[in-house]
C-alpha atoms as a PDB file:
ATOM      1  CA  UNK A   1     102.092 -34.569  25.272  1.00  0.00           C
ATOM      2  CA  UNK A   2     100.784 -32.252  28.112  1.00  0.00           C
ATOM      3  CA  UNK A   3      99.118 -34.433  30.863  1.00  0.00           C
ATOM      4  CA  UNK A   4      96.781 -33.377  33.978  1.00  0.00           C
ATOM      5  CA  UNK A   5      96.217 -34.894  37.280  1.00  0.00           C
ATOM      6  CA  UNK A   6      92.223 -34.813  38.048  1.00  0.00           C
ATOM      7  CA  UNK A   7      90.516 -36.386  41.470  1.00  0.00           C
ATOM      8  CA  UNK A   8      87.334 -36.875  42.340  1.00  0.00           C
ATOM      9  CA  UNK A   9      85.325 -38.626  45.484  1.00  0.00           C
ATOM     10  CA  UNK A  10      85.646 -41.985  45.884  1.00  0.00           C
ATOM     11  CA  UNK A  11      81.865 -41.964  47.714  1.00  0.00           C
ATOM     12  CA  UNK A  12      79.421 -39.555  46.298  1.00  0.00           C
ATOM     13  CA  UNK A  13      79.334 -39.028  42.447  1.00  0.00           C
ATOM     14  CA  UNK A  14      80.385 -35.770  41.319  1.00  0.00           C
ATOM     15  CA  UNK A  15      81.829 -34.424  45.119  1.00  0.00           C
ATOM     16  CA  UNK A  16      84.749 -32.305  45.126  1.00  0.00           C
ATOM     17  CA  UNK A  17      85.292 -32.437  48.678  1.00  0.00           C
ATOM     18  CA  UNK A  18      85.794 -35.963  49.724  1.00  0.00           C
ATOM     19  CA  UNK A  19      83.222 -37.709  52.310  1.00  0.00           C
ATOM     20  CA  UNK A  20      84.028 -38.484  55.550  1.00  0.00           C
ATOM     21  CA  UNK A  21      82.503 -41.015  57.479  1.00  0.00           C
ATOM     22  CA  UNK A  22      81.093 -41.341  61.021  1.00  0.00           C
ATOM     23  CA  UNK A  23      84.457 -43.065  61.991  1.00  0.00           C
ATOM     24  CA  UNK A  24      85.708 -40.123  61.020  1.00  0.00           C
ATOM     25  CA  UNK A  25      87.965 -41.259  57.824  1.00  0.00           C
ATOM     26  CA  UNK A  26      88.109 -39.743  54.826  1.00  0.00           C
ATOM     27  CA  UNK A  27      86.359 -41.247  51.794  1.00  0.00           C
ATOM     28  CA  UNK A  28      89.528 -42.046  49.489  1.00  0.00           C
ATOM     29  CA  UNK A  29      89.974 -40.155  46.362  1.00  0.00           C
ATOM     30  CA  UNK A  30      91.117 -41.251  42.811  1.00  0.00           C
ATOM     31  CA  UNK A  31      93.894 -39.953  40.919  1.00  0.00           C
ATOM     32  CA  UNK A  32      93.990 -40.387  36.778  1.00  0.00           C
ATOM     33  CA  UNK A  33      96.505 -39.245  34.194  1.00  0.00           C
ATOM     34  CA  UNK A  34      94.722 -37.948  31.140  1.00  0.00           C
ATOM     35  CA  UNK A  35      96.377 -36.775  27.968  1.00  0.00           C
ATOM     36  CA  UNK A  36      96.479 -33.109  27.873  1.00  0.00           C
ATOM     37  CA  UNK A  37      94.223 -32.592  24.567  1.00  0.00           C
ATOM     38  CA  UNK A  38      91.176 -34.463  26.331  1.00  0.00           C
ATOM     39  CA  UNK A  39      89.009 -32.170  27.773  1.00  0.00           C
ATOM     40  CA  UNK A  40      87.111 -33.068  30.859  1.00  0.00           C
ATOM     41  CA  UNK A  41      83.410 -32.533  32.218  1.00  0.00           C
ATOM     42  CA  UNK A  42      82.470 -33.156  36.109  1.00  0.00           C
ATOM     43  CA  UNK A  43      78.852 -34.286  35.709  1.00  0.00           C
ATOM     44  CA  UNK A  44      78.121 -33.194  38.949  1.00  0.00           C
ATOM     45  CA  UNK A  45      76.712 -31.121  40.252  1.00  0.00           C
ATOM     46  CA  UNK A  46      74.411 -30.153  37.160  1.00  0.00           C
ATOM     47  CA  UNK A  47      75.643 -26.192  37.264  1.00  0.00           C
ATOM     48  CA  UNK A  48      79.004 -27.722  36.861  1.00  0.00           C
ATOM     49  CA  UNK A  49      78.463 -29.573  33.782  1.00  0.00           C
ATOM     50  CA  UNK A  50      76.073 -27.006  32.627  1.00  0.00           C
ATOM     51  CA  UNK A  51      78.855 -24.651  32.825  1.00  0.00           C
ATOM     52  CA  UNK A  52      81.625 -26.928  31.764  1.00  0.00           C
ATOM     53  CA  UNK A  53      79.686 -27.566  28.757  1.00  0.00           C
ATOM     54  CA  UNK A  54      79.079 -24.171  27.751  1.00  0.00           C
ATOM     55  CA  UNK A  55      83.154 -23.376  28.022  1.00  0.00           C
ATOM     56  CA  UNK A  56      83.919 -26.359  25.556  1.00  0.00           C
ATOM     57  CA  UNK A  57      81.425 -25.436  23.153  1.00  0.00           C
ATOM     58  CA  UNK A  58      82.613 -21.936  23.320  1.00  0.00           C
ATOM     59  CA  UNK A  59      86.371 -22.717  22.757  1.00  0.00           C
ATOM     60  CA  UNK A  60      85.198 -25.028  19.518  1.00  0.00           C
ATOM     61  CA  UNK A  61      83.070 -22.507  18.294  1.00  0.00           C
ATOM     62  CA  UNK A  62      85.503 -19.611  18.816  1.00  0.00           C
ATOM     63  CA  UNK A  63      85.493 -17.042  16.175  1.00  0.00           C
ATOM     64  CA  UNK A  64      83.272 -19.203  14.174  1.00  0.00           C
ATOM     65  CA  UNK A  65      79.543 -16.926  14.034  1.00  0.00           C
ATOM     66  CA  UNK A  66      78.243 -18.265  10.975  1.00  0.00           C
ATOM     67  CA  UNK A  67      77.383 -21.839  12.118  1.00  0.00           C
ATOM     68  CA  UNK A  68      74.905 -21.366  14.418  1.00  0.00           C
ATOM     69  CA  UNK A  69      72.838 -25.167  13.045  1.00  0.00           C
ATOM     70  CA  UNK A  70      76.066 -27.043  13.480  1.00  0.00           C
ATOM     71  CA  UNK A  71      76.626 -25.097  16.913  1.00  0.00           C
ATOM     72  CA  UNK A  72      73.192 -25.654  17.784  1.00  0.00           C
ATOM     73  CA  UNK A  73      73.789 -29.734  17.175  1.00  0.00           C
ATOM     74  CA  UNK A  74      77.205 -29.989  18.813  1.00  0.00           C
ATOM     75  CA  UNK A  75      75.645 -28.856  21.513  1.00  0.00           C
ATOM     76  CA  UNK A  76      72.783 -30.834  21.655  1.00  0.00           C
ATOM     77  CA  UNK A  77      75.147 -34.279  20.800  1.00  0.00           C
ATOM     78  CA  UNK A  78      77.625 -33.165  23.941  1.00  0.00           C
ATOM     79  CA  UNK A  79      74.576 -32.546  26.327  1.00  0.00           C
ATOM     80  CA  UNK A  80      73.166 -36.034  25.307  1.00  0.00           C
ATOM     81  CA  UNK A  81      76.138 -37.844  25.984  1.00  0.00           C
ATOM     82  CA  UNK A  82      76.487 -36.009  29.325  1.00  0.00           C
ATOM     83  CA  UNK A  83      73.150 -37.169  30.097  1.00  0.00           C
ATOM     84  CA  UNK A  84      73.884 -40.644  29.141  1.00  0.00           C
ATOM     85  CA  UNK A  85      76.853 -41.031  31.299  1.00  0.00           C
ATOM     86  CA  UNK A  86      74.724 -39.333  34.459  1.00  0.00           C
ATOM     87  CA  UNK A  87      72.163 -42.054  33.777  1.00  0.00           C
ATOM     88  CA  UNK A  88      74.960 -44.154  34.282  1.00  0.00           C
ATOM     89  CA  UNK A  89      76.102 -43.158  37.396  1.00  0.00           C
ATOM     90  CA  UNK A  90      78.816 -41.020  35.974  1.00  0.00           C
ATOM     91  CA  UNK A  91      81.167 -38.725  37.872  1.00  0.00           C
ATOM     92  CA  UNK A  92      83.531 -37.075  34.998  1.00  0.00           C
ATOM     93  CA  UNK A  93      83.581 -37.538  31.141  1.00  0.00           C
ATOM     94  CA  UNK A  94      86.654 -37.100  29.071  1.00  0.00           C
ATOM     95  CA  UNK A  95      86.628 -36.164  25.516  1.00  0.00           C
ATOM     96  CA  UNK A  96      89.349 -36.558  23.379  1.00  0.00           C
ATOM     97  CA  UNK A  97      90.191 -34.035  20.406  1.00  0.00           C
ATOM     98  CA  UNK A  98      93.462 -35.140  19.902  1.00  0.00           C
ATOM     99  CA  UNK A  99      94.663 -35.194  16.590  1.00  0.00           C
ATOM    100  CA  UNK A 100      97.305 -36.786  14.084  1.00  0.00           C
ATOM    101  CA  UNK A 101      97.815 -35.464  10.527  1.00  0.00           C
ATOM    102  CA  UNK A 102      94.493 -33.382  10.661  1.00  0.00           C
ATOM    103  CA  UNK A 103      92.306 -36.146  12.050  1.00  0.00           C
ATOM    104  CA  UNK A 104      90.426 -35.967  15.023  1.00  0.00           C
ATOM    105  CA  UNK A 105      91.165 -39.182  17.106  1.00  0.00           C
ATOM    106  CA  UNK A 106      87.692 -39.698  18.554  1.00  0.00           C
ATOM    107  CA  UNK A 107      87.279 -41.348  22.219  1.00  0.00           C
ATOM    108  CA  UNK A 108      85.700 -41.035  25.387  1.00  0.00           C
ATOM    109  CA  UNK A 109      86.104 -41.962  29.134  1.00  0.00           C
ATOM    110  CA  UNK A 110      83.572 -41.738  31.452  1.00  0.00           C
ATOM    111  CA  UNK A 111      84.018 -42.279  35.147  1.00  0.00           C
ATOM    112  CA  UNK A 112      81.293 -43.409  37.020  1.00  0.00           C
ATOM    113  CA  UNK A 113      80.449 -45.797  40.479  1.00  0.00           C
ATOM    114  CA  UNK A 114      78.576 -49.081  40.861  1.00  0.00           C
ATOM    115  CA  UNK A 115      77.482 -48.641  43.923  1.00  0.00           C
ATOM    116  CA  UNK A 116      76.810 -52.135  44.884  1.00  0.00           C
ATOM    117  CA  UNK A 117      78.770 -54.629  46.829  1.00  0.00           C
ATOM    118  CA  UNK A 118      81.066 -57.678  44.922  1.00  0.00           C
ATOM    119  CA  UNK A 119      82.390 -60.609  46.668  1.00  0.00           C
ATOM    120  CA  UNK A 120      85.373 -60.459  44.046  1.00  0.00           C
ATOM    121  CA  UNK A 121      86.123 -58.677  40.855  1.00  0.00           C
ATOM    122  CA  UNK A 122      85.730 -62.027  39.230  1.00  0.00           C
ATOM    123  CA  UNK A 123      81.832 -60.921  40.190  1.00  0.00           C
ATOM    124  CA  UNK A 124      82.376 -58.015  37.829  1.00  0.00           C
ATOM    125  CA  UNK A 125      83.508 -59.522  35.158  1.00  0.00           C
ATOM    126  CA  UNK A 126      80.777 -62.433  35.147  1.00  0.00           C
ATOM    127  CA  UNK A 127      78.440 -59.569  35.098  1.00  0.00           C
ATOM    128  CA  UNK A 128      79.979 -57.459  32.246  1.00  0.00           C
ATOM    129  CA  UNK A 129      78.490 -59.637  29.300  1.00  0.00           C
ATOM    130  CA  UNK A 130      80.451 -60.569  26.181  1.00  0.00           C
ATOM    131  CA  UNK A 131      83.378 -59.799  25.474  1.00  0.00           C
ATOM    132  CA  UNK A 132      87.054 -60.140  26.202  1.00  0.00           C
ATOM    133  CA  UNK A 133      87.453 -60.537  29.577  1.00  0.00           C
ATOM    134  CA  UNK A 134      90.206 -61.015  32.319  1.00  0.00           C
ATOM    135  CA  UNK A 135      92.031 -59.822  35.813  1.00  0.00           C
ATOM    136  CA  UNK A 136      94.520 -57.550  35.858  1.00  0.00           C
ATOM    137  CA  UNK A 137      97.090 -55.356  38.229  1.00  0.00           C
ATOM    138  CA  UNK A 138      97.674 -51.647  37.489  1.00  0.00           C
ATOM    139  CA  UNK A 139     100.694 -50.407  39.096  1.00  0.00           C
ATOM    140  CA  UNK A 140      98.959 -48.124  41.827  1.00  0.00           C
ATOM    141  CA  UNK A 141      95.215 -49.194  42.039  1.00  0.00           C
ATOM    142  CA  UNK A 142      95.518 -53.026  42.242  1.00  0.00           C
ATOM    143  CA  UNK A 143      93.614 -55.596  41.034  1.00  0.00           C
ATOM    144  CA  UNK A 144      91.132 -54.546  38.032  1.00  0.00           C
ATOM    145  CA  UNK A 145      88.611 -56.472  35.883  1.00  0.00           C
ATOM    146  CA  UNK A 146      88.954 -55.279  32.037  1.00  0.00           C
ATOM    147  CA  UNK A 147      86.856 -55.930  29.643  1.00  0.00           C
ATOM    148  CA  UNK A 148      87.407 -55.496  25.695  1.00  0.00           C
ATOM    149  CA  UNK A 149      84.617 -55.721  23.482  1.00  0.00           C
ATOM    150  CA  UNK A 150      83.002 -53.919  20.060  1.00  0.00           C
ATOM    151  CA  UNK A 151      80.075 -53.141  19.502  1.00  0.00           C
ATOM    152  CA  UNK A 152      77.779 -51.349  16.512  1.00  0.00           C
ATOM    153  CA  UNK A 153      76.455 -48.358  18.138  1.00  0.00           C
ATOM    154  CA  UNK A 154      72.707 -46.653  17.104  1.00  0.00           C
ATOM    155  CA  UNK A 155      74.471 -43.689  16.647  1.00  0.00           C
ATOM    156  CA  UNK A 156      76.800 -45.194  14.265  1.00  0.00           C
ATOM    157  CA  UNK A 157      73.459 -46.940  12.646  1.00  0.00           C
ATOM    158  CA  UNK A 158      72.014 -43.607  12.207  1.00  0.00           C
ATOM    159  CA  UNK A 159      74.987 -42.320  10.624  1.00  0.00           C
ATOM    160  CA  UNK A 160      75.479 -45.031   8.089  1.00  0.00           C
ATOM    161  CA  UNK A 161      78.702 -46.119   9.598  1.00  0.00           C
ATOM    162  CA  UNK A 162      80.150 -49.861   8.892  1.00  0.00           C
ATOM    163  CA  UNK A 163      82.616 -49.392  11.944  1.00  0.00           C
ATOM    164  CA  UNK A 164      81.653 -50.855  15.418  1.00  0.00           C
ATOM    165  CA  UNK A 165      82.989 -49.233  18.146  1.00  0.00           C
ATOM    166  CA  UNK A 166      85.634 -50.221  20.264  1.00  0.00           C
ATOM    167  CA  UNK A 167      85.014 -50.152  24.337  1.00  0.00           C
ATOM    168  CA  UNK A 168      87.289 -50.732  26.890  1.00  0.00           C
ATOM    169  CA  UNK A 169      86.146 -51.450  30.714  1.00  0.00           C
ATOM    170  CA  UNK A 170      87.733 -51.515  33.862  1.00  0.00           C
ATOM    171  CA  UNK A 171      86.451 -52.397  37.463  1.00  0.00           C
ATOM    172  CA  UNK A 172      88.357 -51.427  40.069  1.00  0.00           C
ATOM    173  CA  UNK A 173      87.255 -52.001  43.772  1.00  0.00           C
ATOM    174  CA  UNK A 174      87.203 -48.768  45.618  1.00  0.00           C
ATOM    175  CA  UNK A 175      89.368 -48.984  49.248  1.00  0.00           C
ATOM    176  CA  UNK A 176      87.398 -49.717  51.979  1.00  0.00           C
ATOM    177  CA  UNK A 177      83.946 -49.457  50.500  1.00  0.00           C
ATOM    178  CA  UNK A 178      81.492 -51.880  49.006  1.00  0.00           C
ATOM    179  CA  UNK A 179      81.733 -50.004  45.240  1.00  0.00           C
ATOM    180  CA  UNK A 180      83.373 -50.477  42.174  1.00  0.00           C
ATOM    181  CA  UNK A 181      84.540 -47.594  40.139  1.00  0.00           C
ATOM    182  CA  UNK A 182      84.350 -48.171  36.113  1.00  0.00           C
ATOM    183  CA  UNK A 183      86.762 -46.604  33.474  1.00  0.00           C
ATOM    184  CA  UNK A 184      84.493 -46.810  30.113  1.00  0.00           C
ATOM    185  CA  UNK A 185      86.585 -45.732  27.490  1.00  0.00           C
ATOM    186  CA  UNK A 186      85.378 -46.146  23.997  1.00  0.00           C
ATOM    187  CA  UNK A 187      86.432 -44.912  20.215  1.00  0.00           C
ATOM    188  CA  UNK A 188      84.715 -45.273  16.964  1.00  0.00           C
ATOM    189  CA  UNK A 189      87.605 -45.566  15.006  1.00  0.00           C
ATOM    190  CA  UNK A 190      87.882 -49.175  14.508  1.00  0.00           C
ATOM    191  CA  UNK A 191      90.902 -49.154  11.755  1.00  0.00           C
ATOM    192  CA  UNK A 192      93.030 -47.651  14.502  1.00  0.00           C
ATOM    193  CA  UNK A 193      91.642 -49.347  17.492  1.00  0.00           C
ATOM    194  CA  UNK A 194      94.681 -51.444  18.368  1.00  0.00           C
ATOM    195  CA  UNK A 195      96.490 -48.020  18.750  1.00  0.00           C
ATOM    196  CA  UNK A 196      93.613 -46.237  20.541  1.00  0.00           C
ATOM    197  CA  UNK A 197      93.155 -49.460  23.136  1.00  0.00           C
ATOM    198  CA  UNK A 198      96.958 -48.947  23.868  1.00  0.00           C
ATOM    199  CA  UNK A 199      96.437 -45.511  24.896  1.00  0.00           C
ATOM    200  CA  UNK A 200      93.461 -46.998  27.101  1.00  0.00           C
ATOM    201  CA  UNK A 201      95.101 -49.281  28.840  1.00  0.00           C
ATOM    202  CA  UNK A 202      98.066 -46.699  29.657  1.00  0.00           C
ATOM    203  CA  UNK A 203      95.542 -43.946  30.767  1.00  0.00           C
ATOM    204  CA  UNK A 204      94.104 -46.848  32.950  1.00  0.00           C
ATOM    205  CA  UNK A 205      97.355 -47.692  34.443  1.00  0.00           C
ATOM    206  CA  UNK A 206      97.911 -44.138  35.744  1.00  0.00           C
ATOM    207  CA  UNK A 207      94.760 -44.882  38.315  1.00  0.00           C
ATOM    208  CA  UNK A 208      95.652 -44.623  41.948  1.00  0.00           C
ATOM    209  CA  UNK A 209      93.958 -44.440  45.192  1.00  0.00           C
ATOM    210  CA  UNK A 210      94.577 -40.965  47.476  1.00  0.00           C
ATOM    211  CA  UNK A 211      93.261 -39.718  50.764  1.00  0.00           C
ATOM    212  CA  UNK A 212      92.598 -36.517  51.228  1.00  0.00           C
ATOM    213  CA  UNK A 213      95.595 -35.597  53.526  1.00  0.00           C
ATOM    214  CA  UNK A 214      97.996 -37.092  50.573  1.00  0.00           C
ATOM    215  CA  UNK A 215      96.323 -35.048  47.398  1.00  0.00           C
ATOM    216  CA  UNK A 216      97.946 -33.056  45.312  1.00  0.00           C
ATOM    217  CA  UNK A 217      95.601 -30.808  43.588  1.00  0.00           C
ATOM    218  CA  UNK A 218      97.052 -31.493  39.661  1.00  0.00           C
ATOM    219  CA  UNK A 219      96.019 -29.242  37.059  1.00  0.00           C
ATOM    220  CA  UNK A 220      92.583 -28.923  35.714  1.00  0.00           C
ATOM    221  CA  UNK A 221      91.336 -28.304  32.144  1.00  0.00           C
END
């Protein structure tokens, strides 16, 4: 399985080119291993996802011209999610279209800041709601809250679906600032979910903390 290297800003959702402060140090950067078959959106700045967007939609659609309703609502599903995860303070959203015997193995991540300040991650996780909750260490980032739970989604509602879907959270305090960067990853496929939270939790564990000097610009989708 191909993987990519993506960073983003530590400081100001969506930057490319890290922050520096008045002290004159560099905003730290994150670093995250993605499986290769995920593709990935920046959500900012809004030309970028526009035009991110418009690249996926043309590499699904590709030599397909006689679809143009179930183009016309895969587009408007991916630009609704989008939104969603700007709403929620969202930096870059991974979508997964890997596959095993024919079937699409349906997730999401979406990166985004709290961009408040936490005594502790314990805070975090007394604020995450129900669920499965605990404290743990990923090899390169540190201490992380995660939080497992399931939930019944209105889209699945709508759809007539029975499954709930499966989210997995991580806080993760970011170096040297009062924020806490999320990992939201999530999958509908609840008779595989064991198997799709193990991929999760290894994505998660590939998270590590950069500045700018030590980057390595990986690969990008």
């Amino acid at each position: 399985m191909r993987q990519v290297s993506s960073t983003e800003s530590g400081g100001e959702p969506g930057a490319d080119e890290p922050s520096v402060r008045a002290s004159g140090r560099a905003v730290p950067v994150f670093g995250l291993i993605t499986p290769g078959d995920w593709y990935r959106i920046p959500l900012q700045p809004r030309e970028r996802r526009e035009a991110s967007m418009s690249a996926l939609i043309k590499r699904q659609f590709a030599g397909v011209d006689d679809q143009p309703i179930l183009r016309r609502k895969a587009e408007e599903q991916l630009r609704g999610t989008a939104e969603a995860g700007v709403e929620q303070g969202g930096v870059v959203l991974y979508l997964s279209f890997l596959e095993a015997g024919g079937i699409p193995l349906s997730a999401s991540l979406l990166v985004s800041h709290l961009h408040r300040k936490f005594d502790s991650l314990d805070a975090v996780v007394a604020l995450a709601g129900t669920g499965e909750v605990g404290v743990v260490t990923l090899p390169e980032a540190g201490r992380a809250a995660r939080l497992l739970r399931r939930q019944r989604t209105k889209q699945a509602r709508k759809l007539g679906s029975e499954f709930e879907d499966t989210v997995v959270e991580y806080f993760v305090q970011v170096p040297d600032r009062d924020e806490v960067l999320m990992l939201t990853f999530s999958t509908p496929l609840e008779p595989i979910a064991d198997a799709m939270v193990g991929l999760f939790d290894a994505v998660a564990e590939t998270l590590r903390w950069q500045r700018p000097s030590e980057e390595t610009k990986g690969e990008r989708e």
